[in-house]
PDB file of N, CA and C in Angstrom:
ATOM      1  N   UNK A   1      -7.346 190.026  27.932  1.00  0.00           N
ATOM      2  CA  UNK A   1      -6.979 190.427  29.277  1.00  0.00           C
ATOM      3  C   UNK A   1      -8.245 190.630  30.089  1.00  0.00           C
ATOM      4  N   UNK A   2      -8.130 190.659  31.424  1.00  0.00           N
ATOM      5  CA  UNK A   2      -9.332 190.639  32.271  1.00  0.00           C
ATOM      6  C   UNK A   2      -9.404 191.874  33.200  1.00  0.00           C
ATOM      7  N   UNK A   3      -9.790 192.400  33.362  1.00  0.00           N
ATOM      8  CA  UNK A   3      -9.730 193.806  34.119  1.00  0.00           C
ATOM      9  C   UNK A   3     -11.192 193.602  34.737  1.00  0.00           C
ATOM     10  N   UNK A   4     -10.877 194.086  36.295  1.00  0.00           N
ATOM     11  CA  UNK A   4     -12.398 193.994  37.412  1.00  0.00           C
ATOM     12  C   UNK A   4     -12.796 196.052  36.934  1.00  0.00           C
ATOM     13  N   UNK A   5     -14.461 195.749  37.505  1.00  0.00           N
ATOM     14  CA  UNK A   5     -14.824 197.552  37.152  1.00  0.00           C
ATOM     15  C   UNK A   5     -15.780 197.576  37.905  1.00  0.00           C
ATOM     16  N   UNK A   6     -15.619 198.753  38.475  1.00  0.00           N
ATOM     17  CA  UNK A   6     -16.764 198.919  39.815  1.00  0.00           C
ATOM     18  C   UNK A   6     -16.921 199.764  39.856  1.00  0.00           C
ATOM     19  N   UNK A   7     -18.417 200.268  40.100  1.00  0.00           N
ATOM     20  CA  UNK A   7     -18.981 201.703  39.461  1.00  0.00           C
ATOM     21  C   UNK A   7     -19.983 202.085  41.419  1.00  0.00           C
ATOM     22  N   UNK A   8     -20.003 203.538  41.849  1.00  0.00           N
ATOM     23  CA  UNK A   8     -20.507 203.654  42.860  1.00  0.00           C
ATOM     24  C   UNK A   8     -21.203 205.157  42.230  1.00  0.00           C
ATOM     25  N   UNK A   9     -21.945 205.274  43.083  1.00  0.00           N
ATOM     26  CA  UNK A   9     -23.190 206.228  43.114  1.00  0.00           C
ATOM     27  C   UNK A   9     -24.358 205.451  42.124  1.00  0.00           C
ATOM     28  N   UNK A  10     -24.973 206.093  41.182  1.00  0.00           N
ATOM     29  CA  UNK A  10     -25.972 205.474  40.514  1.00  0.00           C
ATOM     30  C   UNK A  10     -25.575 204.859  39.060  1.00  0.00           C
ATOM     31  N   UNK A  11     -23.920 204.936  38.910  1.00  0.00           N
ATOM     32  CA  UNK A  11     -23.581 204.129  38.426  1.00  0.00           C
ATOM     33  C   UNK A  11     -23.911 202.488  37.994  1.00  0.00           C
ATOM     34  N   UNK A  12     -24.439 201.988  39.068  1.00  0.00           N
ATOM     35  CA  UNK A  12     -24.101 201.282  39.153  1.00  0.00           C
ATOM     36  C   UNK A  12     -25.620 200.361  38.350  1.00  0.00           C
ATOM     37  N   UNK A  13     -26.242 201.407  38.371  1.00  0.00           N
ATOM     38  CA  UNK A  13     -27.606 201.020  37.511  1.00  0.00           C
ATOM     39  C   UNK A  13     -27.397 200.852  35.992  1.00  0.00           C
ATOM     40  N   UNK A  14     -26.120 201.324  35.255  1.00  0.00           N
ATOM     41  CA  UNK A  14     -26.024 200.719  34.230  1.00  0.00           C
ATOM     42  C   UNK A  14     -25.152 199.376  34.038  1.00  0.00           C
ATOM     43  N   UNK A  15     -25.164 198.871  35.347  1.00  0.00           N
ATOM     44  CA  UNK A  15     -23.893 197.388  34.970  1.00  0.00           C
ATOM     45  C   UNK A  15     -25.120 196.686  34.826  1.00  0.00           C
ATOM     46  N   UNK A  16     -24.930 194.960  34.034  1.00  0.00           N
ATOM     47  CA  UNK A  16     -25.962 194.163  34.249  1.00  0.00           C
ATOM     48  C   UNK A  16     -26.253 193.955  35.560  1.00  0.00           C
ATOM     49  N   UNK A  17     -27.635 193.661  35.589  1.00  0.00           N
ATOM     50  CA  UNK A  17     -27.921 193.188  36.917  1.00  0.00           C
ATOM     51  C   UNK A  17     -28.069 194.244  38.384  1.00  0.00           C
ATOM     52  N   UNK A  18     -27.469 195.347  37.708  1.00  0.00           N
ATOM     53  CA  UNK A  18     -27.795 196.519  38.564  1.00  0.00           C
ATOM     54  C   UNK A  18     -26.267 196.238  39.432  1.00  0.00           C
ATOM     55  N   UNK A  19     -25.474 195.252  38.990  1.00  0.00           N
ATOM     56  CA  UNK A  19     -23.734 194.558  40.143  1.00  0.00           C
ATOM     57  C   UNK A  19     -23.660 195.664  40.673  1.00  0.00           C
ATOM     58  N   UNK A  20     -22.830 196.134  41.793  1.00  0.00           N
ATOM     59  CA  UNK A  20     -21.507 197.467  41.296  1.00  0.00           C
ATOM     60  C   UNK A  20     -19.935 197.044  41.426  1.00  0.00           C
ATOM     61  N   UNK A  21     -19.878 195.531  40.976  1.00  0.00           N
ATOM     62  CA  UNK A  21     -18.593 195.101  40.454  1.00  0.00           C
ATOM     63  C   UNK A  21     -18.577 194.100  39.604  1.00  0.00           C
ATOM     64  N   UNK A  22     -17.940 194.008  38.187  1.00  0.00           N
ATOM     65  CA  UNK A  22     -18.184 192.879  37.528  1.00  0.00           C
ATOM     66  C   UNK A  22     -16.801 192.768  36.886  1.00  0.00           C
ATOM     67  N   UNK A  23     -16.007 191.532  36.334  1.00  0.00           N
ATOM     68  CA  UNK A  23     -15.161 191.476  35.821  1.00  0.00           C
ATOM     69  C   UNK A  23     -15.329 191.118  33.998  1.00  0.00           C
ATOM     70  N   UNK A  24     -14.007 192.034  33.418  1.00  0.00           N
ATOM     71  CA  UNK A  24     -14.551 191.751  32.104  1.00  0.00           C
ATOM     72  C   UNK A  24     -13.354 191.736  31.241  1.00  0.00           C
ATOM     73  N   UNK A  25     -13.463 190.431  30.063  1.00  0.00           N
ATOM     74  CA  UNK A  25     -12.186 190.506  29.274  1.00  0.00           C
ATOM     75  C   UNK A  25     -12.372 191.394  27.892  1.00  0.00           C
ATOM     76  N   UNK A  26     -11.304 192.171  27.829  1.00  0.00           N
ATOM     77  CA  UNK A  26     -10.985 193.125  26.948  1.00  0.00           C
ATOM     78  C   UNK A  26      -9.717 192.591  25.935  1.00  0.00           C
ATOM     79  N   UNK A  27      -9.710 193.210  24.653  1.00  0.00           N
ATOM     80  CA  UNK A  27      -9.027 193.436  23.983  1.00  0.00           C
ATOM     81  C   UNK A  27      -7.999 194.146  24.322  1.00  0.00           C
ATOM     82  N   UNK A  28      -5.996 193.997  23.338  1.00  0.00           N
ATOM     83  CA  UNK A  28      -5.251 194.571  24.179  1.00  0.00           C
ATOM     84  C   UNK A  28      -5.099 195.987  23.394  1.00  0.00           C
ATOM     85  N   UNK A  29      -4.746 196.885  24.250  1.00  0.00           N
ATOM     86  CA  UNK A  29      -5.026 198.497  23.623  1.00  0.00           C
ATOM     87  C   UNK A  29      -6.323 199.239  23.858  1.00  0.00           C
ATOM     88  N   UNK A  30      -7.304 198.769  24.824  1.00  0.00           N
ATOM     89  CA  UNK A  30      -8.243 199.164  25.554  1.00  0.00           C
ATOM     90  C   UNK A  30      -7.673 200.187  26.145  1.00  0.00           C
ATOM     91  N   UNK A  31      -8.866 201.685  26.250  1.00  0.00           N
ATOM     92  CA  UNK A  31      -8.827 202.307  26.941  1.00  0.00           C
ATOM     93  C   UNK A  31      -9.555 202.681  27.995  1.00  0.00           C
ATOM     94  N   UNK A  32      -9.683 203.759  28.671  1.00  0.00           N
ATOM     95  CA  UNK A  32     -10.509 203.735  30.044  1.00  0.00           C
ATOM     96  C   UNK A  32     -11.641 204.561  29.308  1.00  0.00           C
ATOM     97  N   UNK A  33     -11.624 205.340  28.238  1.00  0.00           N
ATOM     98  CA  UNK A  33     -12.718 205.925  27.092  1.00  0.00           C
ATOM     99  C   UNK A  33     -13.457 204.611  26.655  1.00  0.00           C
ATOM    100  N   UNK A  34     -12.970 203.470  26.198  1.00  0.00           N
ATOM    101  CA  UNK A  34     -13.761 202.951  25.233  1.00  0.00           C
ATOM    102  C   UNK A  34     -14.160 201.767  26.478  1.00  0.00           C
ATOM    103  N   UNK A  35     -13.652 201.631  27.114  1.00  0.00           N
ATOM    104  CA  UNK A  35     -14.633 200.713  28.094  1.00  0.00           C
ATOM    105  C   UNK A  35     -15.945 201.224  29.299  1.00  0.00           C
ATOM    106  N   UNK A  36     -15.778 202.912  29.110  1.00  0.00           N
ATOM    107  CA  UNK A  36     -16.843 203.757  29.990  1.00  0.00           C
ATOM    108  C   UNK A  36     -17.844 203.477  28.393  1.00  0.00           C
ATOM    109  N   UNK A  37     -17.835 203.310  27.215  1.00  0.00           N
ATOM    110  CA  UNK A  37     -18.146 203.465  26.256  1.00  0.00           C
ATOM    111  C   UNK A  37     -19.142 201.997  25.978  1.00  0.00           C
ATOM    112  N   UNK A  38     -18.395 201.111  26.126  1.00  0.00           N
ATOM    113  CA  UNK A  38     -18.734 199.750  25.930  1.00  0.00           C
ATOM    114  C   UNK A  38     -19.587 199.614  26.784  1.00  0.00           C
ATOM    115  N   UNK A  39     -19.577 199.893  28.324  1.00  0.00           N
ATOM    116  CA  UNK A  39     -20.755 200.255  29.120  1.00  0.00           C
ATOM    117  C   UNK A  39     -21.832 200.435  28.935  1.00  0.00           C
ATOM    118  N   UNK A  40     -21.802 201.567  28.219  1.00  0.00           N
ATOM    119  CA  UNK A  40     -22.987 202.487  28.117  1.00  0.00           C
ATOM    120  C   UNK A  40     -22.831 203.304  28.645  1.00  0.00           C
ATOM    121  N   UNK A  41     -21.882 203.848  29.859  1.00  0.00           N
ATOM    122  CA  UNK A  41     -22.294 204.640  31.074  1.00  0.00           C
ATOM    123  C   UNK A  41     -22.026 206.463  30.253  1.00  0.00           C
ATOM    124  N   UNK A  42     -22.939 207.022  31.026  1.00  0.00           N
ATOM    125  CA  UNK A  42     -22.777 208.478  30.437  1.00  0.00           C
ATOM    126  C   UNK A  42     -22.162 209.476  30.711  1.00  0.00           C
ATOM    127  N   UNK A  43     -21.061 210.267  30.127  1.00  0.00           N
ATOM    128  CA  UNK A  43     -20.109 210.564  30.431  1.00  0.00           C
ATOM    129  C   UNK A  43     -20.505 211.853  31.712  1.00  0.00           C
ATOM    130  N   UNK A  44     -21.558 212.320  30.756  1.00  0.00           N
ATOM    131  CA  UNK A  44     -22.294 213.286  32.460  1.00  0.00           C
ATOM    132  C   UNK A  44     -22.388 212.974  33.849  1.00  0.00           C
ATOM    133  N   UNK A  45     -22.219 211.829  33.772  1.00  0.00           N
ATOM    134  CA  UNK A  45     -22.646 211.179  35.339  1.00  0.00           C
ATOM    135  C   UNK A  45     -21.070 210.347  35.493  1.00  0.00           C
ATOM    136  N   UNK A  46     -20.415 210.431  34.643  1.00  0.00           N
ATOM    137  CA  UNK A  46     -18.769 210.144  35.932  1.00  0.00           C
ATOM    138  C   UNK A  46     -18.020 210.958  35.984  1.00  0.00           C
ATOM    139  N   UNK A  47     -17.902 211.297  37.617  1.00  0.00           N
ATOM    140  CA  UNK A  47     -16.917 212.640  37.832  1.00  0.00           C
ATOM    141  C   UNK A  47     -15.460 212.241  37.783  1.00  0.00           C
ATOM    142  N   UNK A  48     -15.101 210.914  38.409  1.00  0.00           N
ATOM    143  CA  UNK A  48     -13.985 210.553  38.430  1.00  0.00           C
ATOM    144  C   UNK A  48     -13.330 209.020  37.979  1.00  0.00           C
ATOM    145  N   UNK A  49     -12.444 208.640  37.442  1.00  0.00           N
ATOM    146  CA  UNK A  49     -11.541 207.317  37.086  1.00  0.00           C
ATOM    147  C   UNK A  49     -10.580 206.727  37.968  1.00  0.00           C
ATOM    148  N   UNK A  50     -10.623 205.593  38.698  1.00  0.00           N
ATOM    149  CA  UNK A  50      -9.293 205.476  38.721  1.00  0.00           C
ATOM    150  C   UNK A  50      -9.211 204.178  38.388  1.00  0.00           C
ATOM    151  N   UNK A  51      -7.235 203.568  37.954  1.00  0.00           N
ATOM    152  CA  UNK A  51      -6.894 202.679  37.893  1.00  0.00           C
ATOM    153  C   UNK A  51      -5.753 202.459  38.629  1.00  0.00           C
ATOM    154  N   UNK A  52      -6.484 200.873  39.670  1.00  0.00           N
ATOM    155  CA  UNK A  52      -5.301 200.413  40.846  1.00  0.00           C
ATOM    156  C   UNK A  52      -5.060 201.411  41.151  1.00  0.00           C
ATOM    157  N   UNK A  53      -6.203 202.030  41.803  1.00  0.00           N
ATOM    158  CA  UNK A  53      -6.284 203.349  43.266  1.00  0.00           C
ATOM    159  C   UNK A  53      -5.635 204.634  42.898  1.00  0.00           C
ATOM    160  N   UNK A  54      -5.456 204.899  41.528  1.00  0.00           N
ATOM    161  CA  UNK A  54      -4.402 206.337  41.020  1.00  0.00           C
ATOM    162  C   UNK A  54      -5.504 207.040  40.039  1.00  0.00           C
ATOM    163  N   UNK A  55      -5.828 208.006  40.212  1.00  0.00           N
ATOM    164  CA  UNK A  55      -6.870 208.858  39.268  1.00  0.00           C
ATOM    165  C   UNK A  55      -5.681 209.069  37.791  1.00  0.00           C
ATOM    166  N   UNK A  56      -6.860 208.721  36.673  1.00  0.00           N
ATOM    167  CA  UNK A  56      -6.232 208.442  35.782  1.00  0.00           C
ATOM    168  C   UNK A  56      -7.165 209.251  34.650  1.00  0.00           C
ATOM    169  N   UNK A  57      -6.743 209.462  33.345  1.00  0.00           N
ATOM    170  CA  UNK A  57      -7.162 209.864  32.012  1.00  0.00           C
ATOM    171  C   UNK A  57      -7.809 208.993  31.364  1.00  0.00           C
ATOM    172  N   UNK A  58      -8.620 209.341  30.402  1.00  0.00           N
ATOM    173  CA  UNK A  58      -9.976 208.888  29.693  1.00  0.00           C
ATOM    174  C   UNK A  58      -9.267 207.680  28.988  1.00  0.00           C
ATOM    175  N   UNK A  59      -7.488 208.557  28.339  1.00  0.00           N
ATOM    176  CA  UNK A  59      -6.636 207.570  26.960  1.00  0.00           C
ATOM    177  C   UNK A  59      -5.898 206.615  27.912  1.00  0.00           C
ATOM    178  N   UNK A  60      -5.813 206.652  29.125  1.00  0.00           N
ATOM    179  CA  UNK A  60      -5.263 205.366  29.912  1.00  0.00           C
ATOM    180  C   UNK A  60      -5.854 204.245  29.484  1.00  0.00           C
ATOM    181  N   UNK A  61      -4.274 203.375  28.615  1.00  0.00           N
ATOM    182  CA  UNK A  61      -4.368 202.039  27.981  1.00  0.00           C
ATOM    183  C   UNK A  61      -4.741 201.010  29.407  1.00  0.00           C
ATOM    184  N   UNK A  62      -5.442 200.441  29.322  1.00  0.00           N
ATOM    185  CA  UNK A  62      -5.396 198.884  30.437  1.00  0.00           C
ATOM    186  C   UNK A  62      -4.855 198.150  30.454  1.00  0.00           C
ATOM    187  N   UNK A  63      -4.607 197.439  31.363  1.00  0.00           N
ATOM    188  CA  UNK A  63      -3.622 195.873  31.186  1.00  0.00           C
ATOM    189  C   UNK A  63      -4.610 195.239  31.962  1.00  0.00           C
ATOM    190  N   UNK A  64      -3.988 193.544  31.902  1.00  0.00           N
ATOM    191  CA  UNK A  64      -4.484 192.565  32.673  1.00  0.00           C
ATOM    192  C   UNK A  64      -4.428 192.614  33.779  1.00  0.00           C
ATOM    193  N   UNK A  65      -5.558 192.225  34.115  1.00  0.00           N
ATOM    194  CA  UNK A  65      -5.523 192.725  36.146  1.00  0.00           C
ATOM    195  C   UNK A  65      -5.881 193.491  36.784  1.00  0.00           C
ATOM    196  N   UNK A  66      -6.082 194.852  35.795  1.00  0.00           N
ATOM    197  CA  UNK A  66      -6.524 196.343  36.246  1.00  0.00           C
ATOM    198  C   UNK A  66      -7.835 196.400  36.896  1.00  0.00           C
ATOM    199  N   UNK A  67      -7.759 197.199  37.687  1.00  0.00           N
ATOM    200  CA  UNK A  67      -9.308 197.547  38.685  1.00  0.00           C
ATOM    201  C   UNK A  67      -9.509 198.801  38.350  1.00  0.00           C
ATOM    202  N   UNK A  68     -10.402 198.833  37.851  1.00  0.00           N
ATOM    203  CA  UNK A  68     -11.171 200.234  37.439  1.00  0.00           C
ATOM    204  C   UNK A  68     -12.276 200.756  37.873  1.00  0.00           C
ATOM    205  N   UNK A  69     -11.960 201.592  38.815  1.00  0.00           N
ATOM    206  CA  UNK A  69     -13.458 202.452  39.680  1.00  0.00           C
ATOM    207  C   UNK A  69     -13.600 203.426  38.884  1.00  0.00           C
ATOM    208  N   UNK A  70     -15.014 203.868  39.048  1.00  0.00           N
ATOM    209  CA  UNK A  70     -15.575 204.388  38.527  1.00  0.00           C
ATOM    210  C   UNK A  70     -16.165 205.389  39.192  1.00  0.00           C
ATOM    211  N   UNK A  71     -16.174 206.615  39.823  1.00  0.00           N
ATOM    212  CA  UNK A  71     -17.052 207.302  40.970  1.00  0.00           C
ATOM    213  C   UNK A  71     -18.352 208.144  40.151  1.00  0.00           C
ATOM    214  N   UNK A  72     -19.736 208.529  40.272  1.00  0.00           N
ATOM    215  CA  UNK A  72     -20.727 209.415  39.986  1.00  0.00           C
ATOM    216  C   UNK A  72     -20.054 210.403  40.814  1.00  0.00           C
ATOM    217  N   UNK A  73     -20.403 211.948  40.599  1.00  0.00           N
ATOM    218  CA  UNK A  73     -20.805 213.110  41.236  1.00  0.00           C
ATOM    219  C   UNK A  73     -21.552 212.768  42.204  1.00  0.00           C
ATOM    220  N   UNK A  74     -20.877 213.331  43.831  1.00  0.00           N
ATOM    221  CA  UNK A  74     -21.711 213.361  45.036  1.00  0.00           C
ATOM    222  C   UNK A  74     -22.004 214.357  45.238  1.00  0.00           C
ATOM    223  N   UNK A  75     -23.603 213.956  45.165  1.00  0.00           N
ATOM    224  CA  UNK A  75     -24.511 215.103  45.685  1.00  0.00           C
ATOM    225  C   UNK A  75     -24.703 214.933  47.170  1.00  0.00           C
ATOM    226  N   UNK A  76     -25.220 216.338  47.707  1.00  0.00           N
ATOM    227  CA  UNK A  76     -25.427 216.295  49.438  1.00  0.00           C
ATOM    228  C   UNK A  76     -25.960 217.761  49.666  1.00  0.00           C
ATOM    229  N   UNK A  77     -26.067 217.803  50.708  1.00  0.00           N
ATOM    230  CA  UNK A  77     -26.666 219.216  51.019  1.00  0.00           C
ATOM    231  C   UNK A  77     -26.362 219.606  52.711  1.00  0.00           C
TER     232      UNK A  77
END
């Protein structure tokens, strides 16, 4: 299955290439844990998930098609 993933804040420094959207085929029974995992990305630095625009859980299985954002903690002052 193919699922798009797009990572914002400094996220986006761990996709190849520095992207902050890349598409990627997964195995079926993927979760939104083991593909922040497959990444690399560190769990300290994502505040929030969503899939197809709905904030979602770490054990949220994926399907084909899914868009998965990714948000960092915004800092500001």
């Amino acid at each position: 299955m193919q699922v798009t993933v797009e990572t914002y804040g400094g996220l986006k420094n761990y996709l190849p290439g520095g992207v902050q959207a890349l598409v990627l085929e997964l195995g079926p029974g993927t979760t939104v844990a083991c593909l922040v995992a497959r990444l690399g990305l560190p769990w300290e630095e994502v505040w929030q998930v969503a899939v197809n625009g709905q904030l979602t859980t770490t054990g949220h299985q994926l399907e084909d098609g899914d868009r998965l954002t990714i948000f960092a903690p915004v800092e500001g002052g």
